[in-house]
Protein backbone atom coordinates (compact mmCIF):
# COMPACT_ATOMS: atom_id res chain seq x y z
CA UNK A 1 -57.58 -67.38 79.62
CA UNK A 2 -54.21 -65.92 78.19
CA UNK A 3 -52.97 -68.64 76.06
CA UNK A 4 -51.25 -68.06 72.92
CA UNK A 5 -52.78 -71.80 71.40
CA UNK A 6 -56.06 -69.46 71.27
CA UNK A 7 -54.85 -67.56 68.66
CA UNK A 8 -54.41 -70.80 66.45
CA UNK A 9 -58.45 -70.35 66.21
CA UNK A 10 -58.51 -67.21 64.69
CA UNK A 11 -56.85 -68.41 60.97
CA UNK A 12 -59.90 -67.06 58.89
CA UNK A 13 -59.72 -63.62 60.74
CA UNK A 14 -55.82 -63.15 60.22
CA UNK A 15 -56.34 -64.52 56.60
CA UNK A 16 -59.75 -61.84 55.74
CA UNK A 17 -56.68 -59.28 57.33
CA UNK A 18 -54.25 -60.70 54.85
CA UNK A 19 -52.25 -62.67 57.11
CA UNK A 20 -51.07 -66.14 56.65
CA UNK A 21 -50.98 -68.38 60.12
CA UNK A 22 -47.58 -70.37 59.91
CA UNK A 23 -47.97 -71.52 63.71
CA UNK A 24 -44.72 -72.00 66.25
CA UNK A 25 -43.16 -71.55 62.84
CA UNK A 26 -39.77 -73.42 65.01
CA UNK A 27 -39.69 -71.36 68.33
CA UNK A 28 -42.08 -73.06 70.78
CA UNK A 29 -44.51 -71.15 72.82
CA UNK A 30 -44.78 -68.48 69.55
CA UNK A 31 -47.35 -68.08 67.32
CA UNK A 32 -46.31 -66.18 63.81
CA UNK A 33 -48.43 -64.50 61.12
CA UNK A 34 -46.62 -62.85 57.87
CA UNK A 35 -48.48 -60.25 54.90
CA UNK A 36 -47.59 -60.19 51.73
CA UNK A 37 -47.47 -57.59 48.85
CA UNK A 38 -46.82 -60.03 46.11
CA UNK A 39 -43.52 -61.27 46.63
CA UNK A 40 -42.95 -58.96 49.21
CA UNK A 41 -43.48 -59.40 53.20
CA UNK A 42 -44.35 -56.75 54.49
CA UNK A 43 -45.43 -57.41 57.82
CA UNK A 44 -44.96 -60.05 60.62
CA UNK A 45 -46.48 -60.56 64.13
CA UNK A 46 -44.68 -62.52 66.97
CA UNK A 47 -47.27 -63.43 69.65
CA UNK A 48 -46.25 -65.07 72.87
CA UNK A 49 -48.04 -65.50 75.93
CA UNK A 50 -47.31 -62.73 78.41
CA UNK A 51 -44.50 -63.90 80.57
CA UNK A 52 -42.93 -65.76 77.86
CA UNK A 53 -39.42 -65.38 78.94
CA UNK A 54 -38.91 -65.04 74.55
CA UNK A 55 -40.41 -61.92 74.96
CA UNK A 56 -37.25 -59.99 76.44
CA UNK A 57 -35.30 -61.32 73.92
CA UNK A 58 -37.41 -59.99 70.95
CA UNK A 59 -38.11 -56.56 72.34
CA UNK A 60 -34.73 -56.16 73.55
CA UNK A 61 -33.56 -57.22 69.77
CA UNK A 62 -35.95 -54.22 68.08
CA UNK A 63 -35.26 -51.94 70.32
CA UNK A 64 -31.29 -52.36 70.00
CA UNK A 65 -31.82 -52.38 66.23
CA UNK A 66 -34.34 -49.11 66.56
CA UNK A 67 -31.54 -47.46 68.29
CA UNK A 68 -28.27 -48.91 67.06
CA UNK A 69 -28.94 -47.84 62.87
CA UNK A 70 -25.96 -48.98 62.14
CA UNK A 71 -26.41 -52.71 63.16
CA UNK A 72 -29.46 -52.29 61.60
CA UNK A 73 -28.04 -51.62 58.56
CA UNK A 74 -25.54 -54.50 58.39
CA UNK A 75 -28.40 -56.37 59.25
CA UNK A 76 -30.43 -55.24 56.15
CA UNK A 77 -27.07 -55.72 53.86
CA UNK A 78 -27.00 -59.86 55.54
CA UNK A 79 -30.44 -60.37 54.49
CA UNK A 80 -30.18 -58.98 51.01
CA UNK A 81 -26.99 -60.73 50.19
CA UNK A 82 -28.67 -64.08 51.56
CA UNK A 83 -32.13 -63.92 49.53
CA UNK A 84 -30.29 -63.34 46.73
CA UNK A 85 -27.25 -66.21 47.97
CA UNK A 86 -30.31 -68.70 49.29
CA UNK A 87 -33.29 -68.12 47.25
CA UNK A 88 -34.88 -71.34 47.52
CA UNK A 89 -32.89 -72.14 50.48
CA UNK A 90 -35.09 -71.07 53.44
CA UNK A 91 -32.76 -72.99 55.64
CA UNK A 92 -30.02 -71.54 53.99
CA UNK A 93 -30.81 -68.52 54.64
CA UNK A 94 -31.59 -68.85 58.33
CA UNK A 95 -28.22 -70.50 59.09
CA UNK A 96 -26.57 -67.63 57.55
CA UNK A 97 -27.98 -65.23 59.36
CA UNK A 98 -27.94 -67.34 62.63
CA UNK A 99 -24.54 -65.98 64.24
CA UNK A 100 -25.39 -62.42 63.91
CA UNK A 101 -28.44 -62.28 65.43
CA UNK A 102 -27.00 -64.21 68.35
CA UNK A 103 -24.12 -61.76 68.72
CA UNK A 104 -26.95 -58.63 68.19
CA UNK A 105 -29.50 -60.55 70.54
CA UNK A 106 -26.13 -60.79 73.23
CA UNK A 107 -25.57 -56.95 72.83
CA UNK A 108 -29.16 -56.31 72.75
CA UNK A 109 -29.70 -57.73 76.05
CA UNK A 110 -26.75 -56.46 78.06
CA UNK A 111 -28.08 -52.77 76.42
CA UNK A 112 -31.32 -53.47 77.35
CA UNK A 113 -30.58 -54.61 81.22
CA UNK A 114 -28.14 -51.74 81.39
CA UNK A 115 -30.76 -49.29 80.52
CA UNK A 116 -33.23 -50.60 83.61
């Protein structure tokens, strides 16, 4: 069975990694796990189920990024000006970041389908 609910069982295993569970964490159908150095994240996992029609949209979005440095880049700058703009605002934060990553998830698709 390939269900992405089955990873919701494996909390102690993720956390003995150093992982926290934080669930659909708002996109349905995902299941997200973050690592911390102190105050620092430094990794994240986004599972989906395969097929997940999400999933194009996510790999298409790091591989535009891995490619494109420069978007990265301004990327990077939005997020550093927004922790430091909506430090205790985790919603905040999102919303400000919310209309780039729709206009870098656009371009990251139309690359990505281009490229097939």
């Amino acid at each position: 069975m390939r269900k992405v609910e089955r990873l919701d069982d494996l909390g102690p295993e993720m956390s003995g990694l150093g992982y926290e569970a934080k669930g659909e964490f708002g996109l349905p159908g995902r299941r997200f796990f973050v690592k911390h150095a102190g105050e620092l994240r430094t990794h994240q996992i986004h599972a989906y189920t395969t097929g997940n029609p999400e999933l194009e949209r996510h790999l298409a979005f790091r591989d535009y990024m891995i490619s494109h440095p420069e978007d990265a880049e301004a990327y990077g700058r939005l997020k550093e000006e927004l922790a430091r703009r909506f430090s205790t605002d985790i919603e905040g934060y999102m919303d400000g970041k919310d209309a780039f990553i729709k206009e870098m998830e656009r371009r990251a698709l139309a690359w990505s389908r281009a490229r097939r």
